[in-house]
N, C-alpha and C. Protein backbone atom coordinates (compact mmCIF):
# COMPACT_ATOMS: atom_id res chain seq x y z
N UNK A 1 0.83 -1.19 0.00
CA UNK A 1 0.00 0.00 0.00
C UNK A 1 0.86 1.25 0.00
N UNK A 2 2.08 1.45 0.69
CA UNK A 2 2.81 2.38 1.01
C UNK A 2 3.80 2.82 -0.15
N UNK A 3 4.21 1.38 -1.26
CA UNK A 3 4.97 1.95 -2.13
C UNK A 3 4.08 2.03 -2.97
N UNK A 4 2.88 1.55 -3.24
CA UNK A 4 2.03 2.26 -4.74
C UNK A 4 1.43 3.44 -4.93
N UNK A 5 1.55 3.91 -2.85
CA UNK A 5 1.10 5.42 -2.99
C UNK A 5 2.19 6.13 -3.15
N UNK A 6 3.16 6.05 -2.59
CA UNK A 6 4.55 6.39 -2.98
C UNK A 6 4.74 6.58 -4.82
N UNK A 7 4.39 5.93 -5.39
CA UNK A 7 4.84 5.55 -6.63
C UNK A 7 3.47 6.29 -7.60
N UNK A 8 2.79 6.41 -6.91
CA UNK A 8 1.72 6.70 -7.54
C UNK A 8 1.15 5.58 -8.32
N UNK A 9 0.89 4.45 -8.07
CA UNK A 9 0.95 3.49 -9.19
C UNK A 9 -0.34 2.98 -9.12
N UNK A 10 -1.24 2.22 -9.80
CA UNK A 10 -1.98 1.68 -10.14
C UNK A 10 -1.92 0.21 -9.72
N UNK A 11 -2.97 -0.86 -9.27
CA UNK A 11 -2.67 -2.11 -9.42
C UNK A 11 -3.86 -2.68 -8.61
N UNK A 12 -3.54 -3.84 -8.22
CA UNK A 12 -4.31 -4.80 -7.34
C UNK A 12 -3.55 -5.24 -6.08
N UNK A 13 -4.07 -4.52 -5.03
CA UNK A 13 -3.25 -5.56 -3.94
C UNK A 13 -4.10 -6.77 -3.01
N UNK A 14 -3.63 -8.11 -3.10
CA UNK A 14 -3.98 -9.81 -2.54
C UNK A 14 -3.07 -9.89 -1.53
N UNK A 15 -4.51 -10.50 -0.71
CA UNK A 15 -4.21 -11.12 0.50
C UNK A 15 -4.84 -11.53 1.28
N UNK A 16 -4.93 -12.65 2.09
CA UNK A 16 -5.88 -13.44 2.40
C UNK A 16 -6.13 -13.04 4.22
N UNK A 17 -7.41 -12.99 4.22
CA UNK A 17 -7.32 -13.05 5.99
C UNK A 17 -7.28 -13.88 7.13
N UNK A 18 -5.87 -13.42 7.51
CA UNK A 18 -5.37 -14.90 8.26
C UNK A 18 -6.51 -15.72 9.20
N UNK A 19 -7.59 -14.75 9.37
CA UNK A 19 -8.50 -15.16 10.52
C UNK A 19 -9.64 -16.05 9.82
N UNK A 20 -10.03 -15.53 8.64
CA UNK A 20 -11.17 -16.55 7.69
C UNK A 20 -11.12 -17.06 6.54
N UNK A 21 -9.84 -17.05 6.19
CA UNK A 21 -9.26 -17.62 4.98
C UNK A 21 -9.86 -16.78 3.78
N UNK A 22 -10.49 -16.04 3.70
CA UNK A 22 -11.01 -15.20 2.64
C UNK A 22 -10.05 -14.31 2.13
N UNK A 23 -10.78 -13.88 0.81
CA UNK A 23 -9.95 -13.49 -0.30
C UNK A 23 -9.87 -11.59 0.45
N UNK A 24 -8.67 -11.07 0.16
CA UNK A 24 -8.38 -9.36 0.56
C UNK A 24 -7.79 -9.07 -0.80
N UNK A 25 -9.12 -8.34 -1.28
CA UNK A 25 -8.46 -7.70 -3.07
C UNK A 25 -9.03 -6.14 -2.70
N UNK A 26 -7.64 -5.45 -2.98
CA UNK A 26 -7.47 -3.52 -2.53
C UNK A 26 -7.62 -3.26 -4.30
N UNK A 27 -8.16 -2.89 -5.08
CA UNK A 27 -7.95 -2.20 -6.22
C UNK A 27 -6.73 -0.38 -5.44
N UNK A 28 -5.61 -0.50 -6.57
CA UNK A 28 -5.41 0.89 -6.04
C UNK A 28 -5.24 1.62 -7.31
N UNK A 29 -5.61 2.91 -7.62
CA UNK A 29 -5.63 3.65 -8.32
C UNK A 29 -4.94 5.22 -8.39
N UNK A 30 -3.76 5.20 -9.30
CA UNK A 30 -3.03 6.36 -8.80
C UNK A 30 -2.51 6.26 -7.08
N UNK A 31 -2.42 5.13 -6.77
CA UNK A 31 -2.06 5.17 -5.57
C UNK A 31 -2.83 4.95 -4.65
N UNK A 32 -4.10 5.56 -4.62
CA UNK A 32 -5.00 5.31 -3.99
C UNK A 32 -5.73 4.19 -4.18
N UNK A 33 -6.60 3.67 -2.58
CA UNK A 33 -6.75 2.45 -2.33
C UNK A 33 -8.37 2.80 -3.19
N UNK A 34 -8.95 1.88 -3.49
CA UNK A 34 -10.19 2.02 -4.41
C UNK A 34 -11.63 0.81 -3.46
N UNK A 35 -11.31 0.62 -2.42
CA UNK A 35 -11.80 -0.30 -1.25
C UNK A 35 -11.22 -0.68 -0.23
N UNK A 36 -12.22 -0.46 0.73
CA UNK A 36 -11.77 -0.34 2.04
C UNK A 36 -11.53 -1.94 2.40
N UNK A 37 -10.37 -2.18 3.56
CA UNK A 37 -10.06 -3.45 4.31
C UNK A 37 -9.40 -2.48 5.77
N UNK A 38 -9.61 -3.87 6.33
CA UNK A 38 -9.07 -3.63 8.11
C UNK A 38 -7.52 -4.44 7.95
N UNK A 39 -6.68 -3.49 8.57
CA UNK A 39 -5.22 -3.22 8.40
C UNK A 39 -4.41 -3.37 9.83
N UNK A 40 -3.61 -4.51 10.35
CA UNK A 40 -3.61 -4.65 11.34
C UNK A 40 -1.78 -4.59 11.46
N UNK A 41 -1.41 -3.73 12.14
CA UNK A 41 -0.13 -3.13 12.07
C UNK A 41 0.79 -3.57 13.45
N UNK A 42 1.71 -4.71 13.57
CA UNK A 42 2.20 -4.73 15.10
C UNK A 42 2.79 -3.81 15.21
N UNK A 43 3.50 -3.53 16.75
CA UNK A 43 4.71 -3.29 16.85
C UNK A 43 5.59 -3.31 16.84
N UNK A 44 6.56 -2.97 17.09
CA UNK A 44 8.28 -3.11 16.57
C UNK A 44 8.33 -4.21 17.47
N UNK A 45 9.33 -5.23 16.50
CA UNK A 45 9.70 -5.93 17.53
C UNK A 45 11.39 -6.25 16.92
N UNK A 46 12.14 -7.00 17.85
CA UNK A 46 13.71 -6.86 17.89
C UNK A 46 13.86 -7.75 16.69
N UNK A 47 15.25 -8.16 16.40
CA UNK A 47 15.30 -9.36 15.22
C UNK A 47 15.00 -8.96 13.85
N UNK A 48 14.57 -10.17 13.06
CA UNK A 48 14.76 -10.03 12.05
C UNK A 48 13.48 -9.42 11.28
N UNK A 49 13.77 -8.21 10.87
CA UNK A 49 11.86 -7.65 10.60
C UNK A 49 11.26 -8.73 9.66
N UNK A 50 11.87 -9.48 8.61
CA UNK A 50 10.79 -10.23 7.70
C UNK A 50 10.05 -11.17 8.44
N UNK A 51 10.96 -12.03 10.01
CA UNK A 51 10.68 -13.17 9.87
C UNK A 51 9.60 -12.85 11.40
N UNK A 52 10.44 -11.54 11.88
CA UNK A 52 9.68 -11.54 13.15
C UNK A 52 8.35 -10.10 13.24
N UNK A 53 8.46 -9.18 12.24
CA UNK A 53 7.21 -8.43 12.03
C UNK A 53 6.50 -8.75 11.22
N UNK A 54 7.15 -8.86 9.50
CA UNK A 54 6.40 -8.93 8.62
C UNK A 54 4.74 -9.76 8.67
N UNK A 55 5.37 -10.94 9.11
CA UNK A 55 3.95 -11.93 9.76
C UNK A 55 2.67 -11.87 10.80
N UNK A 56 3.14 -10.43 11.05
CA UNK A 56 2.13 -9.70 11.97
C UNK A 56 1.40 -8.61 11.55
N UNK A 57 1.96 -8.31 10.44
CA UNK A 57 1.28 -7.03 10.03
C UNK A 57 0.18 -7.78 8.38
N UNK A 58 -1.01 -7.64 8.90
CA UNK A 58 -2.02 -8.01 7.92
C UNK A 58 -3.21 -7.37 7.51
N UNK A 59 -3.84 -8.03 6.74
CA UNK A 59 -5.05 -7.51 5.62
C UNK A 59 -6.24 -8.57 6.30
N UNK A 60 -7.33 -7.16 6.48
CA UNK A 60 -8.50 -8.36 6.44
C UNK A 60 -9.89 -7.63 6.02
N UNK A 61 -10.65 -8.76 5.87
CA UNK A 61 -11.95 -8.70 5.04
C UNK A 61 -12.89 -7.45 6.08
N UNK A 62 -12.73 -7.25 7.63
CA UNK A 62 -13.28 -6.55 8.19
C UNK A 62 -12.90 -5.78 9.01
N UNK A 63 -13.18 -5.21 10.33
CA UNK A 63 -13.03 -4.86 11.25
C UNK A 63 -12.94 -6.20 12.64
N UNK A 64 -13.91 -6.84 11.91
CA UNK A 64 -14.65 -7.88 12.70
C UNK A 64 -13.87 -9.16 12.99
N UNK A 65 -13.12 -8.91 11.78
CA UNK A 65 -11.70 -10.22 11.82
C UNK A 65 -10.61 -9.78 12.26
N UNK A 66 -10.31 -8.85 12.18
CA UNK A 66 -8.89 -8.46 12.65
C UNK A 66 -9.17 -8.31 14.10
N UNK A 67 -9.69 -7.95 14.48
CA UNK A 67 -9.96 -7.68 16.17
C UNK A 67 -10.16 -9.45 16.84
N UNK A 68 -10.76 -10.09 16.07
CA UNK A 68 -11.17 -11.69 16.19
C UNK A 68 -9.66 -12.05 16.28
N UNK A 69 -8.57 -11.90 15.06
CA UNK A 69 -7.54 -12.16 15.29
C UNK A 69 -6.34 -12.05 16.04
N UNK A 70 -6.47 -10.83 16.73
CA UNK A 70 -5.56 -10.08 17.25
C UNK A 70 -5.80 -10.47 18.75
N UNK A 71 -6.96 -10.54 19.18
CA UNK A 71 -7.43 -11.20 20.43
C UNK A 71 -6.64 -12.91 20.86
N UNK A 72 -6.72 -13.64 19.12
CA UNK A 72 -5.98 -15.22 19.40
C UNK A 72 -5.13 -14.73 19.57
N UNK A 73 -4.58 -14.07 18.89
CA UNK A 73 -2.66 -13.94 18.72
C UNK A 73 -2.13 -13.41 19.90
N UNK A 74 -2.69 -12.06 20.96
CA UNK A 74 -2.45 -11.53 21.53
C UNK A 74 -1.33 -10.64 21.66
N UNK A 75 -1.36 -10.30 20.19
CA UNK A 75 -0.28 -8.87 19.79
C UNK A 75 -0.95 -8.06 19.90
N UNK A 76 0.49 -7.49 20.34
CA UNK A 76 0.17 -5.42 20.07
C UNK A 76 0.97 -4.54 19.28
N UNK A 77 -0.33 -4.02 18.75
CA UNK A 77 -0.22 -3.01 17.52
C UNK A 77 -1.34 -2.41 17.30
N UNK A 78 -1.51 -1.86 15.95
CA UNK A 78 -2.60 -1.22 16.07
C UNK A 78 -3.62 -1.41 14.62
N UNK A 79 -4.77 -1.44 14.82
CA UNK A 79 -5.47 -1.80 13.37
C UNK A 79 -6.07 -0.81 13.02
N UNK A 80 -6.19 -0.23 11.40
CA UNK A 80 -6.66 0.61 10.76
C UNK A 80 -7.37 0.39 9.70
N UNK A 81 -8.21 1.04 9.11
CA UNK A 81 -8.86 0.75 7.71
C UNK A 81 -7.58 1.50 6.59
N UNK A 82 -7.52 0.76 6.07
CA UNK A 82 -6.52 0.98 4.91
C UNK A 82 -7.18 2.36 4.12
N UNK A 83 -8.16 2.71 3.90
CA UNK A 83 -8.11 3.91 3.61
C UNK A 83 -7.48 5.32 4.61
N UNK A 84 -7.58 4.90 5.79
CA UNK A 84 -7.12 5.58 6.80
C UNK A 84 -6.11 6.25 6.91
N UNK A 85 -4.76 5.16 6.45
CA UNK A 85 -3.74 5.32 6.72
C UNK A 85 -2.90 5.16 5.27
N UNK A 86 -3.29 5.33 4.09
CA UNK A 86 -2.48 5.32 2.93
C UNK A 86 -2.05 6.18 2.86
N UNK A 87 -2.23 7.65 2.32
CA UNK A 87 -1.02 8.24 2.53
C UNK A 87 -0.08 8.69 3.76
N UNK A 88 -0.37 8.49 4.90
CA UNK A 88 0.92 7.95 5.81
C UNK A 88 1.79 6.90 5.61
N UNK A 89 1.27 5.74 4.79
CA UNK A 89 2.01 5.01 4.47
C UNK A 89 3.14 5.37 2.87
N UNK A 90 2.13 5.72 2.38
CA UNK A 90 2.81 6.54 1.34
C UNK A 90 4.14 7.77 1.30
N UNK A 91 3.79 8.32 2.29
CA UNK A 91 4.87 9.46 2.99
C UNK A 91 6.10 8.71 3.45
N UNK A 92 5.72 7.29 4.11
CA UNK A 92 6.84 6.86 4.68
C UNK A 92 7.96 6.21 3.60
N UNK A 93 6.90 5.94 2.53
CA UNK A 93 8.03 4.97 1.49
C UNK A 93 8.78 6.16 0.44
N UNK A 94 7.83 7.52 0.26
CA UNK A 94 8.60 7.86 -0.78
C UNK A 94 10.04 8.29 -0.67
N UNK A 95 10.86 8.79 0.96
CA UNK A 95 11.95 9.17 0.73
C UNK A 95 12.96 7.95 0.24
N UNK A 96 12.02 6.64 0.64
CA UNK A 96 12.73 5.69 0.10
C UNK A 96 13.16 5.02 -1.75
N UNK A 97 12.03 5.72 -2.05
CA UNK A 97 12.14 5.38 -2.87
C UNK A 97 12.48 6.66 -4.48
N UNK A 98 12.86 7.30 -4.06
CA UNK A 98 13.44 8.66 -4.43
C UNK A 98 14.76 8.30 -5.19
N UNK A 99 15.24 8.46 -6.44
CA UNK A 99 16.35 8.35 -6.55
C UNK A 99 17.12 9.45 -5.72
N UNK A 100 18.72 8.53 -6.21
CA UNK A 100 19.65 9.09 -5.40
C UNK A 100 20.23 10.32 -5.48
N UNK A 101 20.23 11.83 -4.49
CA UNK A 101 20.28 13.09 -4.53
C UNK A 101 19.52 14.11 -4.98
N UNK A 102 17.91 13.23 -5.02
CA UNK A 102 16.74 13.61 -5.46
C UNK A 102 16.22 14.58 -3.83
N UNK A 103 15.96 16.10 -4.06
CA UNK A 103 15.47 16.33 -2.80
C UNK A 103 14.08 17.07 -3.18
C-alpha cells in the first residue's frame, strides 16, 4: 500500500485473511486504495523484521476479523482501515524510494 502510494501506481493488492481464509483484493488507483479493508499493524519488535514483524502485520476482510484475530494472537499493535492510513504510508516509502540526490 505504502509503495504504490509512494509511486503513484496503479494495481491490485492480494491477500488473504489470516483469521477466515477469505480473499483481501485492494484495487489501487493512482495510488490510492479504491476499497476499504481492516489493516492490522504490530509493533516493533527486535530481530529479524521479515521473519519476526512482517507476519504480523495483515489484511482483512473486516473490522470484525482483525480484532477476532488479534485477540488469538495476543499482539500489540494497532489496526486501521486501509483507507485511513495510505497516505501515511505513502509518505513513509517515498523518501525511500526517491532516486539518489533527489530532494
Amino acid at each position: 500500500l505504502g509503495i504504490m502510494g509512494a509511486l503513484g501506481a496503479s494495481g491490485t493488492i492480494r491477500s488473504t485473511d489470516p483469521h477466515t481464509g477469505d480473499a483481501v483484493v485492494i484495487p489501487v488507483i493512482d495510488g490510492q486504495p479504491g476499497e476499504n479493508a481492516a489493516i492490522f499493524i504490530a509493533d516493533a519488535y527486535g530481530g529479524n523484521v521479515r521473519q519476526a514483524w512482517c507476519p504480523l502485520v495483515n489484511l482483512f476482510t473486516s473490522r470484525a476479523t482483525a480484532e477476532a484475530w488479534i485477540a488469538d494472537h495476543e499482539t500489540d499493535g494497532n489496526m486501521f482501515e486501509v483507507t485511513e492510513i495510505s497516505e501515511s504510508s505513502a509518505e513513509l516509502w517515498r523518501p525511500l524510494l526517491e532516486p539518489s540526490g533527489a530532494n
